[in-house]
N, C-alpha and C. Protein backbone atom coordinates (compact mmCIF):
# COMPACT_ATOMS: atom_id res chain seq x y z
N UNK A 1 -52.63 9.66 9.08
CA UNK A 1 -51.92 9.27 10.27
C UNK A 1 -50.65 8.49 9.94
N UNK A 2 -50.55 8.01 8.79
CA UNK A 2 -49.50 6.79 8.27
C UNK A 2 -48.76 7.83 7.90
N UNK A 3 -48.68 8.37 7.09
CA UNK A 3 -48.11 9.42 6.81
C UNK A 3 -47.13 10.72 7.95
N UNK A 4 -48.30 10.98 8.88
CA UNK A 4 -47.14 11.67 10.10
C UNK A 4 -46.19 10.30 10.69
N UNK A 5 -46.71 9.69 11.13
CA UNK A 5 -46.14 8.13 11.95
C UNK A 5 -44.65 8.43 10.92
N UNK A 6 -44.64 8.42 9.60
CA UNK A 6 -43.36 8.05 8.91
C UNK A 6 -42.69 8.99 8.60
N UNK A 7 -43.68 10.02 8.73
CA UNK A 7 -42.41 11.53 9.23
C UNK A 7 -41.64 11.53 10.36
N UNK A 8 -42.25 11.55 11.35
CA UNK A 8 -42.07 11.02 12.62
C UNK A 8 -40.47 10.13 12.33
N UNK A 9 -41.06 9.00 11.96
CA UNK A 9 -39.56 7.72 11.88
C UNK A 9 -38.48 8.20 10.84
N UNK A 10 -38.75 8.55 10.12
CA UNK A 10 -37.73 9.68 9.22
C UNK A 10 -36.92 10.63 9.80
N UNK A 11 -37.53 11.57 10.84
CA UNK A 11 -36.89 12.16 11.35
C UNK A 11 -36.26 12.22 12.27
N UNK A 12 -36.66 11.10 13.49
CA UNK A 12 -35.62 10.34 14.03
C UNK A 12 -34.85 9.73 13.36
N UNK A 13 -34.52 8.90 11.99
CA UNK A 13 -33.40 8.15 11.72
C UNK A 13 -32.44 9.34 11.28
N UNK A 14 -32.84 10.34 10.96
CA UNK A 14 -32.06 11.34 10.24
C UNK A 14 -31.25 12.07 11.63
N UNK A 15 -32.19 12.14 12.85
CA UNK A 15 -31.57 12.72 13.64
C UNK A 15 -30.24 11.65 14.25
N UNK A 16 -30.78 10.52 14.48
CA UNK A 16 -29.78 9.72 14.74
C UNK A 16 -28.52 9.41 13.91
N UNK A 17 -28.42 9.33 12.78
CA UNK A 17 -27.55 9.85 11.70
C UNK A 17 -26.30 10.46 12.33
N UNK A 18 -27.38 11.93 12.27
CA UNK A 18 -26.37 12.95 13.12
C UNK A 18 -25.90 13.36 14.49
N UNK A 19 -26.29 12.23 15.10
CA UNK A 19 -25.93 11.99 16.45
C UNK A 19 -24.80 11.20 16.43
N UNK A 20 -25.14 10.29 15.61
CA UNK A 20 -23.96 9.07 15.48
C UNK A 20 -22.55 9.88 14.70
N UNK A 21 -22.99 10.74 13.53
CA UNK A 21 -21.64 11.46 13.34
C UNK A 21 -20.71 12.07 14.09
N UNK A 22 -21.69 13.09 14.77
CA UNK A 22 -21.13 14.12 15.45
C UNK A 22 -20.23 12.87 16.47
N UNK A 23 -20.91 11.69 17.29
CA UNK A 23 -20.44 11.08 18.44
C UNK A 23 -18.86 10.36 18.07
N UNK A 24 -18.97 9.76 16.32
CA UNK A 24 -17.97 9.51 15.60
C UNK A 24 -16.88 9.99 15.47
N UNK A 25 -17.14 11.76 15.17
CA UNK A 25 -16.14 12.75 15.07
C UNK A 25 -15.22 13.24 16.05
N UNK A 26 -16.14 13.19 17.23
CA UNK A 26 -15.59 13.46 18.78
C UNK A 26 -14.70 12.37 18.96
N UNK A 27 -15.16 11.12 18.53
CA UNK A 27 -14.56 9.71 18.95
C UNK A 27 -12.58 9.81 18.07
N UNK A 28 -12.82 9.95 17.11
CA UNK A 28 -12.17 10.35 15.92
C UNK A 28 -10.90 11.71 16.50
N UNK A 29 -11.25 12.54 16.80
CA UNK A 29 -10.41 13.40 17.52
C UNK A 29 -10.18 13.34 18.48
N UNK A 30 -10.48 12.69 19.78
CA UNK A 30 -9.86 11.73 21.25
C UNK A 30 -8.91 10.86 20.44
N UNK A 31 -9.45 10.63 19.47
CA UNK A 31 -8.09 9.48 19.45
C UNK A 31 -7.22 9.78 18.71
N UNK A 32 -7.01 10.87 18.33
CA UNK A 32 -5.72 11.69 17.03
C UNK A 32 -5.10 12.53 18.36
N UNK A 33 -6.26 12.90 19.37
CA UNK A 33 -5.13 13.73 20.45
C UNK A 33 -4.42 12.69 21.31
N UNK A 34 -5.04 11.86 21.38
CA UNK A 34 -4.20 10.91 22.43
C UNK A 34 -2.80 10.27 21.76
N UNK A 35 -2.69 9.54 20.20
CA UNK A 35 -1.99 9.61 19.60
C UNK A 35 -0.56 10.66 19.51
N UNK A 36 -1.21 12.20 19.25
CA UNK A 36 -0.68 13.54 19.30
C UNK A 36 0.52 13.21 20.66
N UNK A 37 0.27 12.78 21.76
CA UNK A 37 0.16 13.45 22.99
C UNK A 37 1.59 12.18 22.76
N UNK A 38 1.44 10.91 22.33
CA UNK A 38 2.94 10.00 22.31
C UNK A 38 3.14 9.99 21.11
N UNK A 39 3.37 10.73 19.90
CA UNK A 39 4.04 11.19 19.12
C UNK A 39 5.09 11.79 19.45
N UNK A 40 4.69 13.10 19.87
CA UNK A 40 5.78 14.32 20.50
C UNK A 40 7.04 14.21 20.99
N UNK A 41 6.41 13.38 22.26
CA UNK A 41 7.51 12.67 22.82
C UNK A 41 8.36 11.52 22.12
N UNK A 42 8.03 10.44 21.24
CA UNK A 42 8.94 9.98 20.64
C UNK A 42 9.71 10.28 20.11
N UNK A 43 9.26 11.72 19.27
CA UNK A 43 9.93 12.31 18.17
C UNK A 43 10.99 13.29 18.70
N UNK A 44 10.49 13.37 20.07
CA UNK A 44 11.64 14.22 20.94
C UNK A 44 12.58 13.51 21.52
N UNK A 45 12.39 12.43 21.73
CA UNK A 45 13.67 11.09 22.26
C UNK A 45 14.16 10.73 20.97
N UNK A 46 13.67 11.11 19.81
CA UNK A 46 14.99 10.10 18.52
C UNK A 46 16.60 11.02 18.80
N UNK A 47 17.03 10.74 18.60
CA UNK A 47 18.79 11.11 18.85
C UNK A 47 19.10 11.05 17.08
N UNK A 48 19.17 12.22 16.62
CA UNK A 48 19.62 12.17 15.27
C UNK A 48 21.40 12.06 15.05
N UNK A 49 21.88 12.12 14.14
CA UNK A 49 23.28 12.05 13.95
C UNK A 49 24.32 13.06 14.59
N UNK A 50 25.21 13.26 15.59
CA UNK A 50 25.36 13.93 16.30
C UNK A 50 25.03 14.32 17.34
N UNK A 51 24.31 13.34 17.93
CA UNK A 51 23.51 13.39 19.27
C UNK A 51 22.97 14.54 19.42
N UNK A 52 21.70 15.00 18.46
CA UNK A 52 21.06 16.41 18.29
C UNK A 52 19.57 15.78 18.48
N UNK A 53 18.72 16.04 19.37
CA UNK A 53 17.59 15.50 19.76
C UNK A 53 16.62 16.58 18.62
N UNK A 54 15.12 15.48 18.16
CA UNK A 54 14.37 16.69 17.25
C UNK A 54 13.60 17.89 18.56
N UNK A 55 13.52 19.27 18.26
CA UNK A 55 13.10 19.87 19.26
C UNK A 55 11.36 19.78 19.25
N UNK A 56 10.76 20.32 20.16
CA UNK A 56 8.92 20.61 19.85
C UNK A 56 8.80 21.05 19.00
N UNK A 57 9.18 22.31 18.56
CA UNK A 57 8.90 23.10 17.33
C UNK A 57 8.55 22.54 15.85
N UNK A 58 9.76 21.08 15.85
CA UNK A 58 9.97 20.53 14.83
C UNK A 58 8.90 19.43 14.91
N UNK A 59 8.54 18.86 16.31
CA UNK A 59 7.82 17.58 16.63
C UNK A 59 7.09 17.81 15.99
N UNK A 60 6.32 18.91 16.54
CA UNK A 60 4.78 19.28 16.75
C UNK A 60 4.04 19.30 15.27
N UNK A 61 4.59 19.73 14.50
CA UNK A 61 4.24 19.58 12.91
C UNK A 61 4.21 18.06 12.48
N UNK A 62 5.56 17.74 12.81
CA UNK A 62 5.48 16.39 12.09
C UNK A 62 4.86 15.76 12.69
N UNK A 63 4.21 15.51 14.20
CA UNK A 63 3.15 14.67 14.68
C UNK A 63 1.84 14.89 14.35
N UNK A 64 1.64 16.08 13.63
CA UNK A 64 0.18 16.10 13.04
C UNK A 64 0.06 15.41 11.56
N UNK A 65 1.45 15.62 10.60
CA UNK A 65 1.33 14.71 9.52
C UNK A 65 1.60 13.25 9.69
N UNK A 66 2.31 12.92 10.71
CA UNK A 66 2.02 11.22 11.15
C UNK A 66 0.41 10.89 11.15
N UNK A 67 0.02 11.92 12.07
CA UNK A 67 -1.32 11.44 12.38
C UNK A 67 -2.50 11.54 11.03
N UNK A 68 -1.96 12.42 10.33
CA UNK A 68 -3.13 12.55 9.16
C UNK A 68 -2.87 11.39 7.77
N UNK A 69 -1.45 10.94 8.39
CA UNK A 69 -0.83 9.69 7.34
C UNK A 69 -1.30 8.24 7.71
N UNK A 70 -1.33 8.19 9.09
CA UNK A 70 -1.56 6.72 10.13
C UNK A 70 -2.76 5.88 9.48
N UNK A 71 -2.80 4.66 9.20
CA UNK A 71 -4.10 4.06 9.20
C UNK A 71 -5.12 3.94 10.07
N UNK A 72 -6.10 3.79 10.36
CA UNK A 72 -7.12 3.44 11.30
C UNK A 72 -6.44 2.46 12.39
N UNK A 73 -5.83 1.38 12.14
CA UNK A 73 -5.27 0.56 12.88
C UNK A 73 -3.91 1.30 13.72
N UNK A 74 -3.06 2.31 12.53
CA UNK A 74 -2.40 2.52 13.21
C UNK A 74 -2.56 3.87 14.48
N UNK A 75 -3.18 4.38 14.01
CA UNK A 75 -3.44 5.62 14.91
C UNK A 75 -4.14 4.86 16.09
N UNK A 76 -4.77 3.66 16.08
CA UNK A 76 -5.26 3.13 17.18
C UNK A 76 -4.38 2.44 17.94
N UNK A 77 -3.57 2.44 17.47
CA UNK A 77 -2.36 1.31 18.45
C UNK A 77 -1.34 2.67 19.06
N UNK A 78 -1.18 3.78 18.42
CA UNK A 78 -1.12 5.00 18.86
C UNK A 78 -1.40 5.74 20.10
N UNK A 79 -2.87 5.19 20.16
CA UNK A 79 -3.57 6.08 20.83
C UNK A 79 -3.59 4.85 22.19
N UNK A 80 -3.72 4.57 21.75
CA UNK A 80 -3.34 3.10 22.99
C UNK A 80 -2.35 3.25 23.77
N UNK A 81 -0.91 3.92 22.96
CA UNK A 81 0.03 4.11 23.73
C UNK A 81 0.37 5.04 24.71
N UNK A 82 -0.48 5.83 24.36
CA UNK A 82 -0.99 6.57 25.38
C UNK A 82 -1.59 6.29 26.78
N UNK A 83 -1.74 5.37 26.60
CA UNK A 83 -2.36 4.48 28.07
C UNK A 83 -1.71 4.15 28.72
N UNK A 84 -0.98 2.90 27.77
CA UNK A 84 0.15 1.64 28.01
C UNK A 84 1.56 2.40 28.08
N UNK A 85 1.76 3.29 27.62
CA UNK A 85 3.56 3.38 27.55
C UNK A 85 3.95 3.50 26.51
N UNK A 86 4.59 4.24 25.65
CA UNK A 86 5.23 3.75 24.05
C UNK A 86 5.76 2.75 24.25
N UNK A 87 5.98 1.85 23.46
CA UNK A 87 6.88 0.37 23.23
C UNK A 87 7.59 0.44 22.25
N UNK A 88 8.59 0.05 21.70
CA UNK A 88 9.31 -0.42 20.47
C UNK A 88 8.56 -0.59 19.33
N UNK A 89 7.50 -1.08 20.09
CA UNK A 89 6.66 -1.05 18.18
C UNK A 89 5.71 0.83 18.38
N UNK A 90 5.86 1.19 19.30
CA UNK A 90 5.25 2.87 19.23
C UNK A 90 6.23 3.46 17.64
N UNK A 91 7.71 3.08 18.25
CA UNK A 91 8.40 3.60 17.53
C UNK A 91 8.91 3.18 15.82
N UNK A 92 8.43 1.95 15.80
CA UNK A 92 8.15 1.05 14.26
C UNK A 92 7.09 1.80 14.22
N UNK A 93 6.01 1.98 14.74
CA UNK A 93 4.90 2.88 13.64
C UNK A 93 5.14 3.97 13.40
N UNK A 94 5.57 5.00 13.96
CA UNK A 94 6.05 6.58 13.58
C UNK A 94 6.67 6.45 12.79
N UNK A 95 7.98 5.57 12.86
CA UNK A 95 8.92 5.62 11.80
C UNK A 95 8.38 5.16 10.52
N UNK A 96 7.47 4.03 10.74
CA UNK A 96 7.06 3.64 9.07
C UNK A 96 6.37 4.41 8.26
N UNK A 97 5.21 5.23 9.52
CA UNK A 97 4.21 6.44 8.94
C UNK A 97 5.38 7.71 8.37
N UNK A 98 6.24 8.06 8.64
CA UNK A 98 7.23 8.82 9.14
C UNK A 98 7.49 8.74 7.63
N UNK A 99 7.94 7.75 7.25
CA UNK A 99 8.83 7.11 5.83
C UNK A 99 7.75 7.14 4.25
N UNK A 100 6.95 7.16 4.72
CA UNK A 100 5.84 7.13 3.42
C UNK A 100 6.00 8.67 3.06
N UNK A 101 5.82 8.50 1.51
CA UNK A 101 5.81 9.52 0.60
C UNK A 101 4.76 11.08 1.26
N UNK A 102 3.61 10.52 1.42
CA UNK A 102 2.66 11.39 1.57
C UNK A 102 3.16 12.03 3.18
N UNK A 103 3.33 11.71 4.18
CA UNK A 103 4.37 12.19 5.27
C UNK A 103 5.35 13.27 4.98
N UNK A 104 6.37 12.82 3.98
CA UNK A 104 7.31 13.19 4.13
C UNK A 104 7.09 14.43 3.29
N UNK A 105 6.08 14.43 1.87
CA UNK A 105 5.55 15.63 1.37
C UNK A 105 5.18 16.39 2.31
N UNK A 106 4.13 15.91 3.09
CA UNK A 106 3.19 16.75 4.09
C UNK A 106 4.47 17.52 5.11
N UNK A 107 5.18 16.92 5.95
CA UNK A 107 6.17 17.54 6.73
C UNK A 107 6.91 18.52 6.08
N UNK A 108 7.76 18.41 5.16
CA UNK A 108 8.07 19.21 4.31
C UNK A 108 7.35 20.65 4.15
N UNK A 109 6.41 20.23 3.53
CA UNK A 109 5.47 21.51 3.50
C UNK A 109 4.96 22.32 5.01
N UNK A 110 4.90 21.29 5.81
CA UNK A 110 4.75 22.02 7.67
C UNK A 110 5.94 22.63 8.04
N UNK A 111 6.60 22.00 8.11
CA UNK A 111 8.51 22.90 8.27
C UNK A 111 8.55 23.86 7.41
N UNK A 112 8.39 23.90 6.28
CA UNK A 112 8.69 25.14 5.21
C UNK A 112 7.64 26.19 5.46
N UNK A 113 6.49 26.11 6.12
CA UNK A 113 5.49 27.18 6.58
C UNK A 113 4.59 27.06 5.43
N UNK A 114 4.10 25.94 5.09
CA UNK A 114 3.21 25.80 3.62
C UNK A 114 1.97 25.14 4.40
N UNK A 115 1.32 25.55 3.43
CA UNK A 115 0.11 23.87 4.00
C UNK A 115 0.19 22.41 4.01
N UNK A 116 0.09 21.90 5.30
CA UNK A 116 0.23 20.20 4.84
C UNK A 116 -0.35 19.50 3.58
N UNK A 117 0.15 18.68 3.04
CA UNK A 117 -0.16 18.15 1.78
C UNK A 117 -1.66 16.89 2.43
């Protein structure tokens, strides 16, 4: 009987495990789309040299390597902005994520029709 009893509790912790992942993962991608969703638009209001706005085409790539570059903190202040409004610091985080090596590889390779890095 000790023996089923701790099959039993085994297989609930295991199931819960994977409840908690799966609920993690879902959690995890709400908040890379919400992020996604005021990326776009920032990246479509920068005014480059010549008053040439970046188009979707171009956004849309580079807001997925922001997002796969962002820290935990930052993709959360991201995804926040989505709520609240972009702010001035929306646009200090894109740009800083924006500026790191691994970004600017990764974009590169999305614009050129490669795989993100």
């Amino acid at each position: 009987m000790k023996q089923f009893i701790l099959a039993c509790v085994a297989t609930a912790a295991i199931a819960g495990c994977t409840m908690s992942d799966t609920l993690t993962e879902k959690a995890e991608v709400a908040q890379s789309d919400m992020a996604y969703a005021v990326i776009v638009p920032v990246l479509m209001q920068t005014e480059l040299p010549g008053g040439v706005s970046i188009p979707r085409g171009v956004a849309e790539p580079l807001a997925r390597c922001i997002i796969e570059n962002a820290t935990v903190s930052e993709l959360s202040s991201l995804a926040a902005a989505s709520v609240t409004g972009p702010t001035a610091d929306t646009n200090y985080i894109v740009s800083n994520i924006l500026n790191r090596a691994s970004t600017t590889t990764c974009a590169t390779a999305a614009l050129s029709g490669g795989a993100s890095a």
